[in-house]
N, C-alpha and C. Protein backbone atom coordinates (compact mmCIF):
# COMPACT_ATOMS: atom_id res chain seq x y z
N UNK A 1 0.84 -1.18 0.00
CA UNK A 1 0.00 0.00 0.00
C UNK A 1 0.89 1.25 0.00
N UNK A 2 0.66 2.03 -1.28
CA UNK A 2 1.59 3.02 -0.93
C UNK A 2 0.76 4.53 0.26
N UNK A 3 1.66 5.31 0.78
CA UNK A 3 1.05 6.31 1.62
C UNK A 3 0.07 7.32 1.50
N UNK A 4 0.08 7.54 0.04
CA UNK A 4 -0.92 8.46 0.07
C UNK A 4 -1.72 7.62 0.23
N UNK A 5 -2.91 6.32 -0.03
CA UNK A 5 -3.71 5.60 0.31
C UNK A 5 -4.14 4.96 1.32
N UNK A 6 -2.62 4.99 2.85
CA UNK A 6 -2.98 5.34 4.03
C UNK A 6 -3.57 6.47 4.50
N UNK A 7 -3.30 7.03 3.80
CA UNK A 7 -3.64 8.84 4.53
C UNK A 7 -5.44 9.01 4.08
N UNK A 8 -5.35 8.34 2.71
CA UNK A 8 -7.02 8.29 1.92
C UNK A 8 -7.94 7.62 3.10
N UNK A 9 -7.41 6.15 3.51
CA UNK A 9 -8.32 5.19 4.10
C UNK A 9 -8.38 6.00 5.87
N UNK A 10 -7.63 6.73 6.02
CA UNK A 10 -7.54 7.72 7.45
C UNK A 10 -8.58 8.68 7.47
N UNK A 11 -8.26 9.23 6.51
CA UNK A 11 -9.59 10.76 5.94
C UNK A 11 -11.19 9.73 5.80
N UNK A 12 -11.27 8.81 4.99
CA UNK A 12 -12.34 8.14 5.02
C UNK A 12 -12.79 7.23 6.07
N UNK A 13 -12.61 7.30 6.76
CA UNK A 13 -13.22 6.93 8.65
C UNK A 13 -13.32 8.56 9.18
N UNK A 14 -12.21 8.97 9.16
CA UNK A 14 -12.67 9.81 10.12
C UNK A 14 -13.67 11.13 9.77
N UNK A 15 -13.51 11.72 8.56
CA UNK A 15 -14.71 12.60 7.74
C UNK A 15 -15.63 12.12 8.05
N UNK A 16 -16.66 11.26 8.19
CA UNK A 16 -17.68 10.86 8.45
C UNK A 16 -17.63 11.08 9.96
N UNK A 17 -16.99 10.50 10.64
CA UNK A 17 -16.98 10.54 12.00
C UNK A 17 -17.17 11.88 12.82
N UNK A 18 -16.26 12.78 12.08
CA UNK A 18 -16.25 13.82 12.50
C UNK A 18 -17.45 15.19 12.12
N UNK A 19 -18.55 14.55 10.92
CA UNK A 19 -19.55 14.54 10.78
C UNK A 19 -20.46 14.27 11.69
N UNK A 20 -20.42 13.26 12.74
CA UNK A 20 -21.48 12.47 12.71
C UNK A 20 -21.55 13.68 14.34
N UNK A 21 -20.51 13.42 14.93
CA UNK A 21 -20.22 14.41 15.93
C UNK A 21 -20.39 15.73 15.62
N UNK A 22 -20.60 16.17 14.60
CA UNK A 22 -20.62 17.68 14.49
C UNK A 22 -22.70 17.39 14.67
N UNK A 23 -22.65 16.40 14.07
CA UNK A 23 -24.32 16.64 14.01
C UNK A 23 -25.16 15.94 15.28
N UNK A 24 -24.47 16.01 16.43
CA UNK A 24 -24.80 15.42 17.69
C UNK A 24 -25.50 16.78 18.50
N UNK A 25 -25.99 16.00 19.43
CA UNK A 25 -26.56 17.08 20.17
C UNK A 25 -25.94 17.78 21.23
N UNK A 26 -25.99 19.06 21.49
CA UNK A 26 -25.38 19.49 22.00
C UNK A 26 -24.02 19.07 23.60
N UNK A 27 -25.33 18.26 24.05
CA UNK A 27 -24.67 17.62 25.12
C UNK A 27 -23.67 16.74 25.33
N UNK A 28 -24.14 15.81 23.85
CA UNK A 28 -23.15 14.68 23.16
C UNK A 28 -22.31 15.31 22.82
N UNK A 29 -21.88 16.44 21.80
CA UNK A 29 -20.52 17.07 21.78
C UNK A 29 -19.64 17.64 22.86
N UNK A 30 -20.14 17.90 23.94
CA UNK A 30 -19.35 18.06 24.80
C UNK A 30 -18.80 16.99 25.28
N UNK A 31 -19.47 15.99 25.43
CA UNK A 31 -18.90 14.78 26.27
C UNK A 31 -18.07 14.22 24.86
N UNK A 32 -17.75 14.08 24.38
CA UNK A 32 -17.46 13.15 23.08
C UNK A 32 -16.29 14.03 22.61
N UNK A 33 -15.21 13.19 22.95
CA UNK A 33 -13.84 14.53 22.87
C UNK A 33 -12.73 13.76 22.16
N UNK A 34 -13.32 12.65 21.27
CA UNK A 34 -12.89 12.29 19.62
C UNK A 34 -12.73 13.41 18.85
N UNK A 35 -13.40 14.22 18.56
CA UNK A 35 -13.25 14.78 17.80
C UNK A 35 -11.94 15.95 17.81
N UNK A 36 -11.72 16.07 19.08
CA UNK A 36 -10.50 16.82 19.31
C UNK A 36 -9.35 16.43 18.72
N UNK A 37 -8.95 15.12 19.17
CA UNK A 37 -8.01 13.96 18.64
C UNK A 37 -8.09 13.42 16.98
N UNK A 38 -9.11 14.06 16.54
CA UNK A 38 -9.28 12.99 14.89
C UNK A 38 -8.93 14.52 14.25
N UNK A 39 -9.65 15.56 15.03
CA UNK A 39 -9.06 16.98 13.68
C UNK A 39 -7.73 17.02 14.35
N UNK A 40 -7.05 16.82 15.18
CA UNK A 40 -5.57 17.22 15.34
C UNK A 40 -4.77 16.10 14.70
N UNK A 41 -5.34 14.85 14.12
CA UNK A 41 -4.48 13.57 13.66
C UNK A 41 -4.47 14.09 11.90
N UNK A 42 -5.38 14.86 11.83
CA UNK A 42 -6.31 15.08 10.09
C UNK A 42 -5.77 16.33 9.37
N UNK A 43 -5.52 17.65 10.62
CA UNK A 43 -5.37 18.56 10.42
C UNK A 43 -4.28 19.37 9.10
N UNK A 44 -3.24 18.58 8.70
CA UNK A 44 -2.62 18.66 7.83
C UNK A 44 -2.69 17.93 6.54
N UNK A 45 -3.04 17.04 6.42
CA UNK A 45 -3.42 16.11 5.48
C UNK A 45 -3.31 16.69 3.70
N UNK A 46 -4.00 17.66 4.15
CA UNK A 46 -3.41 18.69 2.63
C UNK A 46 -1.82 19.09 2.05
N UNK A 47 -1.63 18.81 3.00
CA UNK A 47 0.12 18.66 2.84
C UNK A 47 0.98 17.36 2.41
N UNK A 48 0.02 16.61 3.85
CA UNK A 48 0.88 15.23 3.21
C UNK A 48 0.31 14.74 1.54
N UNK A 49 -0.77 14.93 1.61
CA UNK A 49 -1.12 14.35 0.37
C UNK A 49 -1.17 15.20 -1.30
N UNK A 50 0.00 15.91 -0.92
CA UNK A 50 -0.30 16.85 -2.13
C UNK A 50 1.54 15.64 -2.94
N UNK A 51 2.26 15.44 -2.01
CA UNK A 51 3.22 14.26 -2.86
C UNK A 51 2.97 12.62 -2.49
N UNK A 52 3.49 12.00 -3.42
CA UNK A 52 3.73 10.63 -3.30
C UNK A 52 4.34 10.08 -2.95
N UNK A 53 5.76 10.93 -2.43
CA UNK A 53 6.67 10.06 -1.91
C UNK A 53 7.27 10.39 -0.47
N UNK A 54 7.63 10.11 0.25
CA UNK A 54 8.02 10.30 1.47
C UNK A 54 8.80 11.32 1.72
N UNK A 55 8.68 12.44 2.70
CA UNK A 55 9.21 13.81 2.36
C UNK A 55 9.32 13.98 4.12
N UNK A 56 9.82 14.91 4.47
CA UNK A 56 10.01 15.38 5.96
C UNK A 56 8.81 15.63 7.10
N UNK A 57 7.71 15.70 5.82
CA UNK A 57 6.17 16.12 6.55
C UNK A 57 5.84 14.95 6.69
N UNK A 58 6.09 14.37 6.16
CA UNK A 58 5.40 12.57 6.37
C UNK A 58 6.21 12.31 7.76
N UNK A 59 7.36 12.78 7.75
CA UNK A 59 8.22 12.11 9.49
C UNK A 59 7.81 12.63 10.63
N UNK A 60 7.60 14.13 10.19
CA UNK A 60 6.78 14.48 11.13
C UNK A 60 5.24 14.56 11.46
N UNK A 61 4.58 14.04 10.85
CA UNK A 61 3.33 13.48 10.84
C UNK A 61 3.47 12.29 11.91
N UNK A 62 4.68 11.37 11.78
CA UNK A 62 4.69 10.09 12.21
C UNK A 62 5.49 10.24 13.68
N UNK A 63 6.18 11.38 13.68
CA UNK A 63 6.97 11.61 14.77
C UNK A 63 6.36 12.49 15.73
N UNK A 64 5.07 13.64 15.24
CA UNK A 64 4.42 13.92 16.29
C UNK A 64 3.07 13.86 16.44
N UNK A 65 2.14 14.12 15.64
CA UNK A 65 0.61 13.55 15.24
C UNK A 65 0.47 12.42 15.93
N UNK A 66 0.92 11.23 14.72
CA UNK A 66 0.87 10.31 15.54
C UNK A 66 0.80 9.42 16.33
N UNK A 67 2.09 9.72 17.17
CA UNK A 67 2.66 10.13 18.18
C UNK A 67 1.87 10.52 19.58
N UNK A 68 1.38 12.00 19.44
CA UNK A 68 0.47 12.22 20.71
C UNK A 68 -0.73 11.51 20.34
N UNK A 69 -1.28 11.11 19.48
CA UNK A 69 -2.89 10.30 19.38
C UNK A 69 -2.44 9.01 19.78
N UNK A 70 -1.70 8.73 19.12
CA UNK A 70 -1.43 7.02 20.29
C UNK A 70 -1.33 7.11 21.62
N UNK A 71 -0.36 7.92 21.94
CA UNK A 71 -0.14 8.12 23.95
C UNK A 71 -1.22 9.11 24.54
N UNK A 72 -2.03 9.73 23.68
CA UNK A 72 -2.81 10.69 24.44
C UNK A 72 -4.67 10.20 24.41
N UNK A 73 -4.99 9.48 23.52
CA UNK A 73 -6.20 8.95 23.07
C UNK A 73 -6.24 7.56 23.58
N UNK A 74 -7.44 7.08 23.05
CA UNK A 74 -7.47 5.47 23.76
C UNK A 74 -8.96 4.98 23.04
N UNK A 75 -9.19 3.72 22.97
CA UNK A 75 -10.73 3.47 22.25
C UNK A 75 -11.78 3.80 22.95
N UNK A 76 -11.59 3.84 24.33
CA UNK A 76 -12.92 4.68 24.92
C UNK A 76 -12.99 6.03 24.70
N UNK A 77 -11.81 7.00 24.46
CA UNK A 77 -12.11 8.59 23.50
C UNK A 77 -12.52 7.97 22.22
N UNK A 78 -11.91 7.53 21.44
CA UNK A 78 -12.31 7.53 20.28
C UNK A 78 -12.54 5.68 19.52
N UNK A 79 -13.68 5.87 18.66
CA UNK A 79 -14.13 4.43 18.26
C UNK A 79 -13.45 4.07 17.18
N UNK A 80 -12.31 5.16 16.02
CA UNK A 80 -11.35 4.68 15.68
C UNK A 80 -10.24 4.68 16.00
N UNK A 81 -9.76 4.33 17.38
CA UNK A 81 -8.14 3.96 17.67
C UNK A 81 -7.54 3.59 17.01
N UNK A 82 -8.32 2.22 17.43
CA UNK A 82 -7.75 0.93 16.85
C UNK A 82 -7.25 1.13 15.35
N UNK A 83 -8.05 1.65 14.93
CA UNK A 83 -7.68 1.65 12.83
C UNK A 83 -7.16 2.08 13.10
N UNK A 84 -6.93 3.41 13.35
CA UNK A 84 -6.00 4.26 12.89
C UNK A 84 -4.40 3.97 13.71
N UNK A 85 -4.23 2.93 14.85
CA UNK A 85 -3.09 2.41 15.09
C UNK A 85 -2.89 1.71 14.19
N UNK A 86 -3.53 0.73 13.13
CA UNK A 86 -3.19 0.09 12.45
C UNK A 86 -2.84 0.82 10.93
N UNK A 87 -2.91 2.04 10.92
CA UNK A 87 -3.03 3.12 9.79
C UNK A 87 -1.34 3.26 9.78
N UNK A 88 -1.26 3.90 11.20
CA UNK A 88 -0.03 3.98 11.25
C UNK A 88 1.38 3.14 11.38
N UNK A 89 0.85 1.71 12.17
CA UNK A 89 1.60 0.69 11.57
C UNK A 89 2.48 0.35 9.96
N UNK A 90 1.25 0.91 9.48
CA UNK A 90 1.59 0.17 7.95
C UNK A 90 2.60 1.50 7.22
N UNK A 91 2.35 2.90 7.94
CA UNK A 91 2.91 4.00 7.38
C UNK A 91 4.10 3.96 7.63
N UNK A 92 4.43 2.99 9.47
CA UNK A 92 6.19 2.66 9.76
C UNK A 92 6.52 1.78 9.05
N UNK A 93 5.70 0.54 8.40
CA UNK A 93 6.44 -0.63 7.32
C UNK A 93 6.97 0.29 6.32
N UNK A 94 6.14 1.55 5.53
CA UNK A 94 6.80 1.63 4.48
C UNK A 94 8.08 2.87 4.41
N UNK A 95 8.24 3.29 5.63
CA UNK A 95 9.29 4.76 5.62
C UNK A 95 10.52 3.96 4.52
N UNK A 96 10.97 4.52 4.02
CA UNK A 96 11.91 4.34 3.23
C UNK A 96 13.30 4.49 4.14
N UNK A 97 14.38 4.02 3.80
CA UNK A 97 15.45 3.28 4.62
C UNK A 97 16.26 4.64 5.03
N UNK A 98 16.24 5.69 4.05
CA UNK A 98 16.69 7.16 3.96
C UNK A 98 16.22 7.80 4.77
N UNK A 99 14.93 7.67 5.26
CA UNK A 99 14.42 8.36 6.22
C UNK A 99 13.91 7.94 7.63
N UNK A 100 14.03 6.75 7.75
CA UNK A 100 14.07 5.84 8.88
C UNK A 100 14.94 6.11 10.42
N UNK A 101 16.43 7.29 9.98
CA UNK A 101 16.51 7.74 11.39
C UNK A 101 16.12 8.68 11.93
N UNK A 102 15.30 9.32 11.08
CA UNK A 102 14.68 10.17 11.35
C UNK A 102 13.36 10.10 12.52
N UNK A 103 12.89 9.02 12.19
CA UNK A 103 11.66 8.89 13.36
C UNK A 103 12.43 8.76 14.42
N UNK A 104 11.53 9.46 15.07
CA UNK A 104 11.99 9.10 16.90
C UNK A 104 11.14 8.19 17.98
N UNK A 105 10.27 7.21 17.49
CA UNK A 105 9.91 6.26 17.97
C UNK A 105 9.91 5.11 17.09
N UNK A 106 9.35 3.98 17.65
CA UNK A 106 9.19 2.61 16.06
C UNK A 106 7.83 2.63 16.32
N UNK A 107 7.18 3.39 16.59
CA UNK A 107 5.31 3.09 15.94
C UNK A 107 4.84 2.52 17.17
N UNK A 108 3.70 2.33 17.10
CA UNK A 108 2.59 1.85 17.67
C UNK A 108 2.87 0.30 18.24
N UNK A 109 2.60 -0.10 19.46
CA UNK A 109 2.41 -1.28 19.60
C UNK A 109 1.03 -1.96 19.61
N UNK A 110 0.85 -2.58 18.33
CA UNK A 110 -0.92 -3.18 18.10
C UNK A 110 -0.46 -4.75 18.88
N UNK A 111 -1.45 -4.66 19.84
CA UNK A 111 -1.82 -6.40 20.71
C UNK A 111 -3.04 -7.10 20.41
C-alpha cells in the first residue's frame, strides 16, 4: 500500500466521524472529545497528500501527530483507535530506509 492511500483510508473513517459528531446534540458534543483527537491527527493532510513520496512532513506526521494520538487517546475517546493504530503501523512498514533515522519512535504497539 503506498502512503498516500494510508492517509485516503484515514480521511475516510474519520470525515464521516467527524460529521457524525458535528451533528450530535449538544450535550453529546461536549462529552465526546474524539473529535479533538481525529481533527488534530487530520489537520494537515493537505500537505501530506499533495506528494507521493516520502518527504520530511510525512516524518513528522509520524513523529508527532501520531505520536500524541497514540499516547494521548485510547478506544474509549475515540471508536477509531484501533484503525487508525493500524493506519499507522503500515505508514512505519513503508518509511523508506533514507528516512528511517529520522523517526523518533518505532510506531505503535498493536496487541
Amino acid at each position: 500500500m503506498k502512503k498516500n492511500e494510508i492517509y485516503i483510508d484515514i480521511l475516510q473513517v474519520t470525515l464521516p466521524h467527524l460529521r457524525m459528531v458535528a451533528q450530535s446534540s449538544f450535550l453529546r458534543k461536549i462529552r465526546d472529545r474524539s473529535a479533538i483527537y481525529e481533527t488534530q491527527l487530520i489537520h494537515g493532510f493537505y500537505i501530506l497528500l499533495s506528494h507521493e513520496e516520502f518527504k520530511n512532513d510525512d516524518i513528522y506526521f509520524l513523529n508527532h501527530h501520531c505520536r500524541y494520538y497514540y499516547e494521548n487517546c485510547n478506544s474509549k475517546i475515540s471508536m477509531l483507535y484501533n484503525d487508525h493504530l493500524k493506519s499507522f503501523s503500515d505508514l512505519f512498514s513503508i518509511v523508506p530506509e533514507n528516512f528511517k533515522d529520522k523517526l523518533e519512535w518505532e510506531g505503535p504497539k498493536i496487541v
